[in-house]
Protein backbone atom coordinates (compact mmCIF):
# COMPACT_ATOMS: atom_id res chain seq x y z
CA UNK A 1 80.39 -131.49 -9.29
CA UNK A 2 82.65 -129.87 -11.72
CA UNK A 3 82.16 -125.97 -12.17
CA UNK A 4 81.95 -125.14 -16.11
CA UNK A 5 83.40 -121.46 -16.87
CA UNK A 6 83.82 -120.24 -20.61
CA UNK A 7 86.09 -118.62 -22.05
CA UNK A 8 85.11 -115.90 -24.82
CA UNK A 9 87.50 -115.52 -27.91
CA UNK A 10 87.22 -113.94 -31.28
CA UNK A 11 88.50 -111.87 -34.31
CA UNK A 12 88.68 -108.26 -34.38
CA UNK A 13 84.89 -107.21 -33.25
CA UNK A 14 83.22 -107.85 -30.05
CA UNK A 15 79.15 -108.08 -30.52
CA UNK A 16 77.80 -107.99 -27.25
CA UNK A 17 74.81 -109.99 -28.65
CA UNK A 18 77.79 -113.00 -28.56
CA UNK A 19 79.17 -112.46 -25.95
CA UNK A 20 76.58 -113.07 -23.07
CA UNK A 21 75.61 -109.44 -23.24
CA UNK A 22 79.47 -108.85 -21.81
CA UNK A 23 79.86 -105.00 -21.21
CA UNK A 24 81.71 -103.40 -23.95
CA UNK A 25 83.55 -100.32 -23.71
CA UNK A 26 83.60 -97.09 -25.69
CA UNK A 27 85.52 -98.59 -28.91
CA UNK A 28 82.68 -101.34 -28.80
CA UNK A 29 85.56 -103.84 -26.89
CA UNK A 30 85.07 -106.09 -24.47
CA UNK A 31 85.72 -105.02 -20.86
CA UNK A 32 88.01 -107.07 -18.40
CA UNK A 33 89.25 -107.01 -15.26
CA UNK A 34 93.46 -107.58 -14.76
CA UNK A 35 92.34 -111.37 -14.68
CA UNK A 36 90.68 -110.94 -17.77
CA UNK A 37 86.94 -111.43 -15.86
CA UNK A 38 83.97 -109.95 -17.61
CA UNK A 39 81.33 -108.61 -15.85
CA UNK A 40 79.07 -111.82 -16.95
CA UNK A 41 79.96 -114.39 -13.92
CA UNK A 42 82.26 -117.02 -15.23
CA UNK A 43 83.09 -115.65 -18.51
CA UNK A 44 86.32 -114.62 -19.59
CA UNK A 45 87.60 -112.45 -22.89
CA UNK A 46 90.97 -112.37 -24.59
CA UNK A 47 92.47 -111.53 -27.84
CA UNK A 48 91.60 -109.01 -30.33
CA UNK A 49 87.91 -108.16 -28.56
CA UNK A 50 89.33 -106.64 -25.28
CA UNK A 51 92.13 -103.99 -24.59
CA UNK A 52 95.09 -104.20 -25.29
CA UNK A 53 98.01 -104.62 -27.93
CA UNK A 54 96.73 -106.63 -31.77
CA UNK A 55 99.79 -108.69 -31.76
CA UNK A 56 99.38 -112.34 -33.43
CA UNK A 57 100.49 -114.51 -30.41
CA UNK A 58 98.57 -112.22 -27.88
CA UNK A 59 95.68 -114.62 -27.50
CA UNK A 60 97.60 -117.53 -27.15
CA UNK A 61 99.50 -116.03 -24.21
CA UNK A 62 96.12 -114.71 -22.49
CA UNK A 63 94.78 -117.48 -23.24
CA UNK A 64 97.26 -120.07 -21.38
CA UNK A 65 96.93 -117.06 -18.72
CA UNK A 66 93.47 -117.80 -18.20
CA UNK A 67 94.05 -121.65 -18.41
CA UNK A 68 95.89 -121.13 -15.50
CA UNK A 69 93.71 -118.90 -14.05
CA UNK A 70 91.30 -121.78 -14.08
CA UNK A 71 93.49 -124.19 -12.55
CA UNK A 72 94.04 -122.04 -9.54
CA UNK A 73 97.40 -120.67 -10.33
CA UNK A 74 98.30 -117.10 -11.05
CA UNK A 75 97.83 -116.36 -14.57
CA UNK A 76 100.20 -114.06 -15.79
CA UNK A 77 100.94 -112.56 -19.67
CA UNK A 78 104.47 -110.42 -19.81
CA UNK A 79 104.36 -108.68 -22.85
CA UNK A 80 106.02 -105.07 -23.86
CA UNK A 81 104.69 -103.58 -26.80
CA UNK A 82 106.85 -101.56 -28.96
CA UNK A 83 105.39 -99.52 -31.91
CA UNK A 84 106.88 -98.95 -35.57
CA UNK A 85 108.85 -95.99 -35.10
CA UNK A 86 107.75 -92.56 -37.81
CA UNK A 87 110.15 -90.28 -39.25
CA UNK A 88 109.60 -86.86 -37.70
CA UNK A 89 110.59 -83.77 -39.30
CA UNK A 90 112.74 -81.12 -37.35
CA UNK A 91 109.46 -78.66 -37.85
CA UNK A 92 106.22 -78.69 -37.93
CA UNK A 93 103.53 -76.15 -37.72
CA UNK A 94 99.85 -77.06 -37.57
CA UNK A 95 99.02 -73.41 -38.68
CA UNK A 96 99.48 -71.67 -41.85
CA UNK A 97 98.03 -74.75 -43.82
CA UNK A 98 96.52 -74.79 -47.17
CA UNK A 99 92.65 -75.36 -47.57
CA UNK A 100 92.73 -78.79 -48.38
CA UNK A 101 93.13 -82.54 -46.55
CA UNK A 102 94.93 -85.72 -47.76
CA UNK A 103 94.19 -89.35 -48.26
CA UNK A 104 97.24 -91.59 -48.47
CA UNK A 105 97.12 -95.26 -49.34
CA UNK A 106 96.26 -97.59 -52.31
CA UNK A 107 93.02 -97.64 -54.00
CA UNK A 108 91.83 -101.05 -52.76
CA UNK A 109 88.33 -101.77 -50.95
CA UNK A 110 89.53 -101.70 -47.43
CA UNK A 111 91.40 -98.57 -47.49
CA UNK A 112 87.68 -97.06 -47.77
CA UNK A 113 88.59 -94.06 -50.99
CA UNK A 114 85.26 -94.92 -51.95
CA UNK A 115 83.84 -94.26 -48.39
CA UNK A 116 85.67 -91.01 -48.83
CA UNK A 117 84.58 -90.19 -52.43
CA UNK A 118 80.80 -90.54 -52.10
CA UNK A 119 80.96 -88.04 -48.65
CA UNK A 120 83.45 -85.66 -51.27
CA UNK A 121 80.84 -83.49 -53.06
CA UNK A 122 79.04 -82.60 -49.24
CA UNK A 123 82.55 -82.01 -47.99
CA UNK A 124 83.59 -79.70 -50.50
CA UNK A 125 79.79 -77.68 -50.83
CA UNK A 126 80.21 -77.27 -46.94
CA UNK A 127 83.60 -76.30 -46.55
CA UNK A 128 85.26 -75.32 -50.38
CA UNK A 129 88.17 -77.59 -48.93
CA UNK A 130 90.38 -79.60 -52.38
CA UNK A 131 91.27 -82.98 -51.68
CA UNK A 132 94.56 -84.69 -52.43
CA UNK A 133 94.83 -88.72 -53.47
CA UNK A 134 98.49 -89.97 -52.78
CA UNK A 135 99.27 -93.30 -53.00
CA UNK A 136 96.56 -94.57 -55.38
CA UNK A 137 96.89 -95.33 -59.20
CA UNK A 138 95.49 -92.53 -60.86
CA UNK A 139 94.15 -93.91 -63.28
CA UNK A 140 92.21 -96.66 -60.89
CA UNK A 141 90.62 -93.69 -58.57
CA UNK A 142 89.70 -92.18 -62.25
CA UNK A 143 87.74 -95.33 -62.77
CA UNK A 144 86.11 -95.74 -59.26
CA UNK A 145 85.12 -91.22 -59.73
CA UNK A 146 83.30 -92.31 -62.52
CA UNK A 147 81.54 -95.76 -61.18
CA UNK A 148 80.94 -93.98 -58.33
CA UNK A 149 79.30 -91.35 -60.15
CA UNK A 150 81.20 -88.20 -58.75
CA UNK A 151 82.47 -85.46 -60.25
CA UNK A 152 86.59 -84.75 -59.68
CA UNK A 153 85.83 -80.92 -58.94
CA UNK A 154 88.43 -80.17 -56.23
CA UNK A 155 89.98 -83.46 -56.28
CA UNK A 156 93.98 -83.88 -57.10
CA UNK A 157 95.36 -87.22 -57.68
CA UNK A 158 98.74 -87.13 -57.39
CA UNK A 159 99.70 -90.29 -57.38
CA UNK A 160 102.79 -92.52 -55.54
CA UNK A 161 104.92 -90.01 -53.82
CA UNK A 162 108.35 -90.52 -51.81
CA UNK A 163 109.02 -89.94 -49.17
CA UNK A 164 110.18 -86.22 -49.14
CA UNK A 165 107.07 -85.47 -51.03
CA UNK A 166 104.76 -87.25 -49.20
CA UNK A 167 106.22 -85.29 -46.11
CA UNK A 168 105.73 -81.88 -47.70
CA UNK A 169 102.10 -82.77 -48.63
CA UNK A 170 101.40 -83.47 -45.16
CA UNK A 171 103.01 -80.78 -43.72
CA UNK A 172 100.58 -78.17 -46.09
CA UNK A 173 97.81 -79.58 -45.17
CA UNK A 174 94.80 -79.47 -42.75
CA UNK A 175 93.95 -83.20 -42.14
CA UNK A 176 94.66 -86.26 -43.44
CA UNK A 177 91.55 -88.67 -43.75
CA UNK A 178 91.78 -92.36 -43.46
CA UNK A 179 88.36 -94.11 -44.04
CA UNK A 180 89.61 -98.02 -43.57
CA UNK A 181 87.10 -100.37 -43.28
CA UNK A 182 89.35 -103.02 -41.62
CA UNK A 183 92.55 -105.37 -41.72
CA UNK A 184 95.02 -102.74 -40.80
CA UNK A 185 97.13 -104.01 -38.18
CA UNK A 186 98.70 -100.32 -37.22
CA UNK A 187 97.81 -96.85 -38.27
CA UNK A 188 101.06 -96.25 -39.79
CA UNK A 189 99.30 -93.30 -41.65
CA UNK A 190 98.21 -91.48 -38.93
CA UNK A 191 101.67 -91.78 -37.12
CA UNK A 192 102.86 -90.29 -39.98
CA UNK A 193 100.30 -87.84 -40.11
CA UNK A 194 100.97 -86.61 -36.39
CA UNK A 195 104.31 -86.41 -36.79
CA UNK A 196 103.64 -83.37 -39.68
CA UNK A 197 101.42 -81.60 -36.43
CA UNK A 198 98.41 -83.05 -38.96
CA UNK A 199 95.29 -84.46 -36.97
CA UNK A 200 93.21 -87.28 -38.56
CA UNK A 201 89.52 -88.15 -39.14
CA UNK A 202 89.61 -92.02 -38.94
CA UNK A 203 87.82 -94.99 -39.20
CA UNK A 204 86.98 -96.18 -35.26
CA UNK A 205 88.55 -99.57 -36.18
CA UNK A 206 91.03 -102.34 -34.90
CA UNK A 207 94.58 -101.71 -35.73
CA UNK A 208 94.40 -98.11 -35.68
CA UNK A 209 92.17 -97.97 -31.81
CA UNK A 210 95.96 -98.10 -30.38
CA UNK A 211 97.03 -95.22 -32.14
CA UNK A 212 93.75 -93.15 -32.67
CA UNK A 213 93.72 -90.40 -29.22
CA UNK A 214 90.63 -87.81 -28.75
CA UNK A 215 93.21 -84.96 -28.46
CA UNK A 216 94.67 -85.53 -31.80
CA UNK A 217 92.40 -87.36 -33.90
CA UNK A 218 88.61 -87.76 -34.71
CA UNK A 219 86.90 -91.06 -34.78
CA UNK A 220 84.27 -92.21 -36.93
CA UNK A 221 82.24 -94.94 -37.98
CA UNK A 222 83.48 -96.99 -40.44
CA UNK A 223 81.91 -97.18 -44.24
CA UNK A 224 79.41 -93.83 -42.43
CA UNK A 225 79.26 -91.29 -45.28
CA UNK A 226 77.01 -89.08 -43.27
CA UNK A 227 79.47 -89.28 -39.99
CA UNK A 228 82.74 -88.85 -42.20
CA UNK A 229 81.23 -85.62 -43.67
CA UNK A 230 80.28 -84.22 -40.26
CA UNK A 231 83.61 -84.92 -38.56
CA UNK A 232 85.98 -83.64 -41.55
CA UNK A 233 83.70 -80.63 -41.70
CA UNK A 234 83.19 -79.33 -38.39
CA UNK A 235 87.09 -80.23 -37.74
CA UNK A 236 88.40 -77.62 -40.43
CA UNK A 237 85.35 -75.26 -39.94
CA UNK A 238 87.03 -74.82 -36.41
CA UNK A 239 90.30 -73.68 -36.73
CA UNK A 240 91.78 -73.05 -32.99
CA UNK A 241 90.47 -76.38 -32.27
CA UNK A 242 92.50 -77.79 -35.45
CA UNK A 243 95.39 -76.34 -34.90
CA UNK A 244 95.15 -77.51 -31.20
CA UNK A 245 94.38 -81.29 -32.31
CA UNK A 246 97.42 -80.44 -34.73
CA UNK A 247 99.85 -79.39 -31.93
CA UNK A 248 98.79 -82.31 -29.54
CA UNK A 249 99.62 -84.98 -32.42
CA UNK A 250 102.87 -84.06 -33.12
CA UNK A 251 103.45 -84.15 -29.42
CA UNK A 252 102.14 -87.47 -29.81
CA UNK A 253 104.32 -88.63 -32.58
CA UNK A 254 107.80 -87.21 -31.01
CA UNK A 255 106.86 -88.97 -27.43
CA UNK A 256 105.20 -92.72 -28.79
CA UNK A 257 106.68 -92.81 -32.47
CA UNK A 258 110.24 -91.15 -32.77
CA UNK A 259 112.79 -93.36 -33.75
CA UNK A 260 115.12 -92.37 -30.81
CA UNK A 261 112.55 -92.86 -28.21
CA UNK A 262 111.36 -96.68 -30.53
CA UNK A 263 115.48 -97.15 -30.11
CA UNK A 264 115.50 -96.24 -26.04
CA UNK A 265 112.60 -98.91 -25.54
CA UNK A 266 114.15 -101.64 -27.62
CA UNK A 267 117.60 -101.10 -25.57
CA UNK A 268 115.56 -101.60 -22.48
CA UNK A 269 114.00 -104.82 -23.70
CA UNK A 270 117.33 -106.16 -24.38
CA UNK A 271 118.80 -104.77 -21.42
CA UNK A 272 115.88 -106.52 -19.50
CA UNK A 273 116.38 -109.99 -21.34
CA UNK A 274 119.88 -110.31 -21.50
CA UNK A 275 121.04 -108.74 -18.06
CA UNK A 276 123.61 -107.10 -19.66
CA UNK A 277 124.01 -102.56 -19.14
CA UNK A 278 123.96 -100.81 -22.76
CA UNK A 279 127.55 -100.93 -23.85
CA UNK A 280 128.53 -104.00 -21.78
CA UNK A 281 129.97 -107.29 -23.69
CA UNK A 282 130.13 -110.45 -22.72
CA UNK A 283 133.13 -112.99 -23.41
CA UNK A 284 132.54 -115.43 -25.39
């Protein structure tokens, strides 16, 4: 008789519920083992739901690794994942900061302003922090202040800044708060948020998982008014532990994000593929 084993695939969210109750880890993914096992006997998880880098041909690859799997062979997926690189100033400090944190991105649904918004007025009674909007149309988060029904007290909208200015805006400030609700394939923003020694209350969602670390950032529920105010709160009402999350970002940034270190890893990939030594040529 033929043995039937089932492979598990999905988007971007594991639900355990769909999954054969499959044990999900701490960012609500789907554990594996190196073979990609689950701890449900015959079923197998790849893609976006388990560990791992959110690159478009990754479940293709761990998918024809578990084919093979299946068919008695190895089962093997090569893969080295290299990371947008971040400008990084020469200095940053995470102390001395003005009393106020940053959101930086368009004012569209899934950036999550209006996640950020309604939590404003219990932010700013708590902690008498000012908020600054960069990115947005001002005129747009005008409109969603008032259909939200929130007053602007505290709030400056400044806008589309370059990138000098966005740099100095980061670099004053205490965190920068990114309240996605989804479809962000890399937390660009909070790379270039570490880099500034900023840490980051974010959205505990795919695309910025990879980037998100406990020492540097705080992680919340997405579209959780109640959570968002609790985690941007305590993290400025603690300053030594700010500062600290501060320090260990920019750490972050110059080891992972830094264009020289992004430009050592890509020379070893070539170096790798191509069997050539940096600086070698081969005749034509």
């Amino acid at each position: 008789m033929t043995k039937i084993r089932s492979l598990v695939t999905g988007g971007v969210d594991a639900h355990s519920d769909s999954h054969h109750a499959a044990a999900l880890d701490e960012r609500g993914r789907v554990k594996t083992d190196a073979h990609f096992s689950t701890n449900v006997k015959d079923i197998y998880a790849i893609g976006d739901v388990i560990a791992g880098p959110m690159l478009a041909h990754k479940a293709e690859d761990e998918g024809m690794a578990v084919a093979e799997i299946l068919a008695g062979q190895a089962g093997h997926v090569n893969y080295d994942v290299i990371p947008n690189g971040v400008l990084v100033p020469e200095a940053a400090s995470p102390a001395g900061r003005e009393h106020r944190v940053v959101f930086a991105g368009r004012q569209e649904p899934r950036k999550g302003l209006q996640v950020l918004l309604r939590a404003w007025p219990r932010i700013r009674e708590r902690t008498g922090l000012r908020l600054t909007v960069a990115g947005a149309d001002p005129l747009a988060v005008r409109l969603l202040l008032t259909r939200l029904r929130v007053p602007d007290e505290g709030v400056d909208i400044v806008g589309f800044l370059d990138q000098d200015e966005l740099t100095r805006t980061l670099l004053g400030a205490k965190a920068l708060v990114a309240p996605s609700l989804g479809q962000e394939s890399f937390g660009m923003v909070l790379t270039r948020a570490f880099a500034c020694a900023l840490p980051a209350v974010a959205s505990d969602i795919p695309g910025y998982r990879e980037v998100l670390e406990p020492e540097a950032s705080v992680a919340v529920p997405p579209d959780d008014v109640v959570a968002l105010v609790e985690a941007v709160s305590a993290l400025v009402e603690d300053e030594p532990r700010r500062e600290s999350m501060g320090q260990a970002a920019r750490e972050l940034a110059v080891e992972r994000f830094a264009w020289p270190t992004i430009a050592r890893r890509l020379v070893g990939v070539y170096e790798r593929v191509t069997g050539l030594a940096s600086g070698e040529a081969r005749a034509a």
